[in-house]
Protein backbone atom coordinates (compact mmCIF):
# COMPACT_ATOMS: atom_id res chain seq x y z
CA UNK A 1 -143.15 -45.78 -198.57
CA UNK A 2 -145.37 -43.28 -200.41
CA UNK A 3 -144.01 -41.88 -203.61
CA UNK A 4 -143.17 -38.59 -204.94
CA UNK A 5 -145.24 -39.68 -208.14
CA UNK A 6 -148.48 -40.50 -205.62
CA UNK A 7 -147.63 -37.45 -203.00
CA UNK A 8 -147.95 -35.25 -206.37
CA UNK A 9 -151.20 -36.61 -207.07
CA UNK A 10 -152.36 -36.16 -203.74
CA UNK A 11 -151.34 -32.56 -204.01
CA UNK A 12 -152.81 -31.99 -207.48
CA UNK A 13 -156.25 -33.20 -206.49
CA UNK A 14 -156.59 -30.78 -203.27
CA UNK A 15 -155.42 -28.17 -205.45
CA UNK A 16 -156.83 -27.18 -209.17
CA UNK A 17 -154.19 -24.50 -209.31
CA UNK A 18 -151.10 -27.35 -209.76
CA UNK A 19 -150.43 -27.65 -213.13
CA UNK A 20 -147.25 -30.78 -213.63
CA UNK A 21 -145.26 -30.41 -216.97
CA UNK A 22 -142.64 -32.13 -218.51
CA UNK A 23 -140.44 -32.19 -221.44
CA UNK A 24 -140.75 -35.73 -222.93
CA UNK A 25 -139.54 -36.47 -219.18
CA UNK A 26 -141.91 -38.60 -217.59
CA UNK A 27 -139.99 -40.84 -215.31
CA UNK A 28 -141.02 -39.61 -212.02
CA UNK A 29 -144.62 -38.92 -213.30
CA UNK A 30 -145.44 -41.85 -215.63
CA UNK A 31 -148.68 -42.60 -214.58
CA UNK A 32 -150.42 -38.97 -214.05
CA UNK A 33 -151.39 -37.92 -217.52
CA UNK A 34 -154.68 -40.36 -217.14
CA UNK A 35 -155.40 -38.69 -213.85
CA UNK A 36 -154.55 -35.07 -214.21
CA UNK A 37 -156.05 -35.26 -218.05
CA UNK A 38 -155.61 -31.18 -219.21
CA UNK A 39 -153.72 -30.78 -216.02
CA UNK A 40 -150.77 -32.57 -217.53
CA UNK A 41 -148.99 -31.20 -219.91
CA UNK A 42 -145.88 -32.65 -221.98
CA UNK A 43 -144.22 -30.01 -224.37
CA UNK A 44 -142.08 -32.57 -225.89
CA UNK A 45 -137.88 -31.99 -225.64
CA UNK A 46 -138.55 -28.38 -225.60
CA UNK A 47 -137.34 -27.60 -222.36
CA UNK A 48 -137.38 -23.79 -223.16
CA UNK A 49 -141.06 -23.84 -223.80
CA UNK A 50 -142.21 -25.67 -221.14
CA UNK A 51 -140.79 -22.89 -218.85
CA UNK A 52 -142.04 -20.13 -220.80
CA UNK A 53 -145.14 -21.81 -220.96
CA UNK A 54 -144.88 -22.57 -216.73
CA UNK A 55 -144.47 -18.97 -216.18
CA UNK A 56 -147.30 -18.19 -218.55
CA UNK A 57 -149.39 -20.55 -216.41
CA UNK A 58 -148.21 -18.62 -212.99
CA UNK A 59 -149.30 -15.24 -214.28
CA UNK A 60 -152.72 -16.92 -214.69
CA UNK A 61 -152.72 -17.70 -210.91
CA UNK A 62 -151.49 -21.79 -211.61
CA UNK A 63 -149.04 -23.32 -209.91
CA UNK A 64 -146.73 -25.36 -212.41
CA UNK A 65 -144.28 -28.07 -211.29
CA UNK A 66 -141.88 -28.93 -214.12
CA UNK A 67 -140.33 -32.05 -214.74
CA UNK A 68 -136.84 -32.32 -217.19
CA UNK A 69 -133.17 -33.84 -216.88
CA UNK A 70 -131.57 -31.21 -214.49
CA UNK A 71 -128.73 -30.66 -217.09
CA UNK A 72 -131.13 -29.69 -219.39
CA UNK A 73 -133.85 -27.79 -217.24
CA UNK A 74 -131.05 -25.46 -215.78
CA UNK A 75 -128.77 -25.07 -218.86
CA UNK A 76 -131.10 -25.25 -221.80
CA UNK A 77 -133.65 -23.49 -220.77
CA UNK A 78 -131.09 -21.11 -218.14
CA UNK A 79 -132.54 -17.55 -219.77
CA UNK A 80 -136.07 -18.58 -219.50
CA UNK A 81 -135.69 -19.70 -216.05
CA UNK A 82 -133.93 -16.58 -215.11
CA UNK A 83 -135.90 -13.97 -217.09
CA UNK A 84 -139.37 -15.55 -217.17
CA UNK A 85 -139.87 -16.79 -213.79
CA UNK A 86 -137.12 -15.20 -211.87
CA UNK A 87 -137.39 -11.51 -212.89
CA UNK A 88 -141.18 -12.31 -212.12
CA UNK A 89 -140.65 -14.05 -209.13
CA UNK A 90 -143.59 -16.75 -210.18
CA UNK A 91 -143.96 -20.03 -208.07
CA UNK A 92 -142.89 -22.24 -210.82
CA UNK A 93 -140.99 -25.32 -209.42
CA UNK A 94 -138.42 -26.75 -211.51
CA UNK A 95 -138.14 -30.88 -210.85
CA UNK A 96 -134.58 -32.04 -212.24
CA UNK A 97 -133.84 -35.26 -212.78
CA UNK A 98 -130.25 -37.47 -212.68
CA UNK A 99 -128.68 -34.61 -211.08
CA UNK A 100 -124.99 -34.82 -209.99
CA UNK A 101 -123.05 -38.75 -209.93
CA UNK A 102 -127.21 -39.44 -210.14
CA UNK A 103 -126.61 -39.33 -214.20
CA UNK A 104 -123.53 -42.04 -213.34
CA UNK A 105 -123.46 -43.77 -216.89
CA UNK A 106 -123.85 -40.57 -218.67
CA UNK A 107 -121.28 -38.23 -220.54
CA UNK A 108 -120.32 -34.48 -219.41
CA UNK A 109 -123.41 -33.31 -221.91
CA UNK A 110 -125.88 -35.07 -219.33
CA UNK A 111 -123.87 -34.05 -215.98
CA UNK A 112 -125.94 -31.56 -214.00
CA UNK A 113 -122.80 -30.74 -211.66
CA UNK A 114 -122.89 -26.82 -212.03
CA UNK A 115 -127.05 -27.20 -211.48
CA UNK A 116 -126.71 -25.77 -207.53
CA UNK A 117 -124.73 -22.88 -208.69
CA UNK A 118 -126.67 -21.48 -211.81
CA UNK A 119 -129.83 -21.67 -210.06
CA UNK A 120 -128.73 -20.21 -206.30
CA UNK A 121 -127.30 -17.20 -208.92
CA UNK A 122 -131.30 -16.51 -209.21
CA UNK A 123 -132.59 -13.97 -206.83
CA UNK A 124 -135.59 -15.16 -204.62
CA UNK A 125 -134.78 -19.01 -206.09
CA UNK A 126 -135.23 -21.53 -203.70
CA UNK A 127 -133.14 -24.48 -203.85
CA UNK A 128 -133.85 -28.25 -202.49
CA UNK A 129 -131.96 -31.53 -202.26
CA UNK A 130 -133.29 -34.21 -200.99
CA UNK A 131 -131.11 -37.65 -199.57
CA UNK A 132 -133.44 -39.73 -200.84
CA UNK A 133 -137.47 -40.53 -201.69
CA UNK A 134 -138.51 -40.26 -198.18
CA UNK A 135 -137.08 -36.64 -197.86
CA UNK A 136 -138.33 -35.36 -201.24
CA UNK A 137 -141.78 -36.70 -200.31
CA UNK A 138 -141.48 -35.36 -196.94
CA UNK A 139 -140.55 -31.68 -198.42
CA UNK A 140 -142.72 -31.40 -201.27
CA UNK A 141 -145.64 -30.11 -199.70
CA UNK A 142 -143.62 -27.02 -198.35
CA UNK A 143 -142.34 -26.34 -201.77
CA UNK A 144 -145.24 -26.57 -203.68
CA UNK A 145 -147.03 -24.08 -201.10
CA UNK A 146 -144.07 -21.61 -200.86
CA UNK A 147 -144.86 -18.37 -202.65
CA UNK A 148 -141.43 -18.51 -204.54
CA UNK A 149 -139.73 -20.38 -207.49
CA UNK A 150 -137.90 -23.67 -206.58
CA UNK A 151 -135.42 -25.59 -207.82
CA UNK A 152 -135.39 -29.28 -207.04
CA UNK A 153 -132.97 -32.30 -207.19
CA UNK A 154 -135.19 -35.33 -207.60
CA UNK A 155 -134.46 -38.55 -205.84
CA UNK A 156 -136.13 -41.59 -205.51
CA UNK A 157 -133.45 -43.25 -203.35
CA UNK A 158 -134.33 -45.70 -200.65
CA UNK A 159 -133.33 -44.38 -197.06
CA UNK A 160 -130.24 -44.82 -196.04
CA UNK A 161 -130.72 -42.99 -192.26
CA UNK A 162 -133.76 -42.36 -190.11
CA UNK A 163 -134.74 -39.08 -190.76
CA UNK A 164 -135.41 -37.95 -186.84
CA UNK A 165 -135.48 -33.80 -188.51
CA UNK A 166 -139.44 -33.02 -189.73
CA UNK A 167 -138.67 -30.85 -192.84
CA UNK A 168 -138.88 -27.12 -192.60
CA UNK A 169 -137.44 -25.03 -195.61
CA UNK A 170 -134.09 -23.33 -194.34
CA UNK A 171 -133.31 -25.90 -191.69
CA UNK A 172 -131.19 -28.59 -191.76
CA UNK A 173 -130.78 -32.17 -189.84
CA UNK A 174 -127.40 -32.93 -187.79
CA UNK A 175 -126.91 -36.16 -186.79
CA UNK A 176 -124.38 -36.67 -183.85
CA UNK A 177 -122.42 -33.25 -181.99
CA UNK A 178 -118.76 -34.31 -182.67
CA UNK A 179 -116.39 -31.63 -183.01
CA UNK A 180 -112.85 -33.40 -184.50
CA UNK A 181 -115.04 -32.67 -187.79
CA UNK A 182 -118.15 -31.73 -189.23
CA UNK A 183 -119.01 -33.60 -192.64
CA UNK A 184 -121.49 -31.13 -194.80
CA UNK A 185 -123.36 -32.78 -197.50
CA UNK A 186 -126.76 -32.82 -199.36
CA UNK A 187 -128.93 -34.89 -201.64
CA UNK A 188 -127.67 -39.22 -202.28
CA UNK A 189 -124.24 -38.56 -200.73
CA UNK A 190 -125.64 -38.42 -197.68
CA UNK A 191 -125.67 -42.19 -196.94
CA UNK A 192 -121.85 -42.59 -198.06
CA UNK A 193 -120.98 -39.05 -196.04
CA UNK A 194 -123.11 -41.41 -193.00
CA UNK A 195 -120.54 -44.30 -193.78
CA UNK A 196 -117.64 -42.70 -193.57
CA UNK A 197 -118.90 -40.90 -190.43
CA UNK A 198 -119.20 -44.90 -188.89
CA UNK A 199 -115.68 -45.33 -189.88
CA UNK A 200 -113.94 -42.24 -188.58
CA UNK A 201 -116.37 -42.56 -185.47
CA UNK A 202 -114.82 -46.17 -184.87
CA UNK A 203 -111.33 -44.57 -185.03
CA UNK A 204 -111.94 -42.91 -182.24
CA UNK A 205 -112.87 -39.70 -184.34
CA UNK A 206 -116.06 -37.08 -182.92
CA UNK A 207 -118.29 -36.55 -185.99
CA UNK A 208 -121.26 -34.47 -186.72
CA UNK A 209 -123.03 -34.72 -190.16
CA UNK A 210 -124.91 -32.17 -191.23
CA UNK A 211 -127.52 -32.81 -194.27
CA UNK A 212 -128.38 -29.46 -195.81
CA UNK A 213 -131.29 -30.57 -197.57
CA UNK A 214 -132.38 -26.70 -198.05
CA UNK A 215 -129.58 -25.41 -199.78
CA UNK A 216 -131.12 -21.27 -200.25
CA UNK A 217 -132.64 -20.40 -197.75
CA UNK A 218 -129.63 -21.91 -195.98
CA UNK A 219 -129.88 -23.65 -192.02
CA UNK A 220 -126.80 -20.65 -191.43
CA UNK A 221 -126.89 -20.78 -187.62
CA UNK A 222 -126.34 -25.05 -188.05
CA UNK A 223 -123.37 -24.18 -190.84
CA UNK A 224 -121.52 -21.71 -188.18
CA UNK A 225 -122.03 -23.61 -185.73
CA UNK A 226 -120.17 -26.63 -187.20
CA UNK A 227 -117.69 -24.01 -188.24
CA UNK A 228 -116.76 -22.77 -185.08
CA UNK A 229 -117.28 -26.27 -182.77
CA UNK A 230 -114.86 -28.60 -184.97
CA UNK A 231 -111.64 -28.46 -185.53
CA UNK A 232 -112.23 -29.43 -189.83
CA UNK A 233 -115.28 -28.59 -191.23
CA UNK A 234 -115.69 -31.00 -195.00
CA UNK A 235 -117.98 -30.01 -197.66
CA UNK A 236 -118.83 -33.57 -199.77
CA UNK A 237 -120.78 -32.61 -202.87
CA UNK A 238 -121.47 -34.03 -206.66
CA UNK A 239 -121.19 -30.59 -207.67
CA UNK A 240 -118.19 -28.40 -209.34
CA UNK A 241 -116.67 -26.77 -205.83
CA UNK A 242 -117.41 -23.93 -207.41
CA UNK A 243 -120.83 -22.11 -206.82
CA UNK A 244 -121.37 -24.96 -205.12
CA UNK A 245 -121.70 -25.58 -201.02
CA UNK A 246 -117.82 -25.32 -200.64
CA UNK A 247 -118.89 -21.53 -202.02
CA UNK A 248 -121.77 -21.03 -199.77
CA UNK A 249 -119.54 -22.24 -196.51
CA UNK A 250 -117.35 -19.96 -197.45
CA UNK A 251 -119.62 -17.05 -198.38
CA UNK A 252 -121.38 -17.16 -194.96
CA UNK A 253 -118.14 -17.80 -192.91
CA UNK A 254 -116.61 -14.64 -194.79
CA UNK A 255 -119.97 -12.29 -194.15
CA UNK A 256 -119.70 -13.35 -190.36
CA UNK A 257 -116.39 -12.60 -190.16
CA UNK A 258 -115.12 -16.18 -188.94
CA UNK A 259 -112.36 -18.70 -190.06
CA UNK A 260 -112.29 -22.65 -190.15
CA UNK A 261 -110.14 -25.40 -191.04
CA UNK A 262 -112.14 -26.99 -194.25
CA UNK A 263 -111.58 -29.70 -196.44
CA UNK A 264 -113.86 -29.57 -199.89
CA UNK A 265 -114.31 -32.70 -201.55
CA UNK A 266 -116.13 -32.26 -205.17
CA UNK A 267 -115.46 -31.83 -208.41
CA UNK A 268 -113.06 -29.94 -209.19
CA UNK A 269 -112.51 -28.59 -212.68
CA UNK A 270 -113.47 -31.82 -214.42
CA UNK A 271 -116.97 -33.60 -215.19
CA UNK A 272 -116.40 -38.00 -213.88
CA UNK A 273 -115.99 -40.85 -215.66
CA UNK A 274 -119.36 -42.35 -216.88
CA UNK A 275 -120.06 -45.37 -215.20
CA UNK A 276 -122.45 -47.78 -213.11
CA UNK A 277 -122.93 -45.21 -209.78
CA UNK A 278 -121.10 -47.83 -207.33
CA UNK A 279 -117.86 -47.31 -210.34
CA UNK A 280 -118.47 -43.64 -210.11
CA UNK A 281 -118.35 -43.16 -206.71
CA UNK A 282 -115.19 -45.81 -206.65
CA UNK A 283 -113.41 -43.79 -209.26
CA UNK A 284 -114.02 -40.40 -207.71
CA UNK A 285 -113.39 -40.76 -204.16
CA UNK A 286 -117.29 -40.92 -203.15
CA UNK A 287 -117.66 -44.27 -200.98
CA UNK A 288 -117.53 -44.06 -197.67
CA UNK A 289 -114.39 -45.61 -197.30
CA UNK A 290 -112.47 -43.23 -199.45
CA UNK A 291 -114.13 -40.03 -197.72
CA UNK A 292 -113.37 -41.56 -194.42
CA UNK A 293 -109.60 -41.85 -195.13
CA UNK A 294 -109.22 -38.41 -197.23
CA UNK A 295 -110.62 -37.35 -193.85
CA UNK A 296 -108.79 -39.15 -191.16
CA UNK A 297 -105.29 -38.14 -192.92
CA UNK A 298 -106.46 -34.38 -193.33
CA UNK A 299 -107.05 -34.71 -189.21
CA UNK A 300 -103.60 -36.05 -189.12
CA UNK A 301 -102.23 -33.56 -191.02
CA UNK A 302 -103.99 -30.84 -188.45
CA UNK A 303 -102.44 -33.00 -185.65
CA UNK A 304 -98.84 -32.49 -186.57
CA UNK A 305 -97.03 -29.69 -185.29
């Protein structure tokens, strides 16, 4: 499978404009600085800087893709990502790293869980999560060429589903037509949200799964339809519920003036318990087994009279 690390590359070389940053963050991009030589620049933990410094580098007609722990890229540096590239509307794409349970053995200081809403807050700020390595590969391209500033959950994750979809920024992939319930999800959760769907579909239960990938601009016509075709629409995110996809269901279900039974699972009010991610997911309801029975007994619960 190719790599995000060698698609980059790929990109970088077709195009002098790319410029790939980081601060002191060079997981994903380890072995570029030898390749890209002044192309690559690493501003050290100054995540701050290396935005101001990205949006310096879009004024001058570059294209810079930064590269920083999502909890620091969006909070840290928040003001410079708002006022330097967003009041400017510069291409700058913003790479974060161990977003959401993704940060598993870290504390609440390292938990990018409030990532989706501070940087969907940002007018013309585009917003991507990827289920796994295959997906971020697969949309990078798109980003990169897209005239606007992005915001990016990076994940290397091995497949967990066939992606049948071909990426397209606002569109999403839906995997079966149930309509008992609709199971809304984005980025690693995915595969567990695709394990729980097996479950409930083996208890007789009609499920669709919906992977919203592209979470502004938003697949809208796939999120209403869902809405109005199952009788429980879930949201499953590693994200506070608020500002989060629980608020964007609702926010489009509101402006089109139509109702549905939902059932948000995330975080709610409270960062997790550090911990291996298998422990995480255990201790916050994330496996596929837990989703699956939160969900069954909420159908129940719809069932009785």
């Amino acid at each position: 499978m190719k790599t995000y690390e060698r698609t980059l590359l790929e990109l970088a070389l077709a195009d002098e404009r790319i410029v790939v940053l980081t601060a002191e963050n060079r997981a994903a991009i380890r072995n570029r600085p030898g390749e890209l030589g002044a192309r690559f620049i690493d501003v050290g933990i100054a995540e701050q800087t290396m935005v101001g410094a990205a949006a310096g580098l879009a004024l001058a007609g570059r294209i810079p893709i930064c590269h920083s722990l999502a909890t620091f890229l969006t909070l840290r540096a928040f003001e410079f990502v708002r006022t330097d590239v967003g009041i400017g509307r510069l291409p700058v794409k913003l790479v974060g790293g161990v977003a959401g349970f993704l940060s598993d053995g870290n504390g609440p200081t390292h938990q990018a869980i409030e990532d989706i809403a501070l940087m969907r807050g940002i007018p013309n700020m585009q917003v991507f999560c990827p289920a796994d390595q295959a997906e971020l590969v697969a949309m990078l391209p798109a980003v990169v060429a897209s005239p606007e500033p992005a915001y990016v959950r990076y994940n290397a994750s091995q497949p967990a589903v066939e992606h049948a979809t071909a990426f397209e920024i606002g569109r999403a992939e839906v995997f079966g037509d149930g309509t008992d319930v609709a199971l809304l999800t984005f980025g690693f959760l995915l595969e567990h949200v695709s394990r729980a769907a097996e479950l409930l579909r083996a208890r007789g239960v009609g499920v669709r799964v919906v992977n919203l990938r592209s979470l502004k601009p938003i697949d809208e016509r796939v999120v209403l339809d869902a809405a109005r075709e199952a009788r429980l629409v879930v949201t499953v995110e590693d994200h506070f519920k608020t500002g989060g996809l629980y608020s964007i269901l609702a926010e489009i279900l509101l402006r089109e003036r139509t109702t549905a039974r939902t059932l948000p699972i995330a975080l709610e009010e409270r960062w997790f318990k550090p911990a291996t991610l298998a422990r995480v997911l255990e201790h916050a309801g994330f496996t596929g087994e837990k989703l699956a029975a939160r969900v069954f007994s909420a159908l129940e619960e719809l069932s009785r009279p």
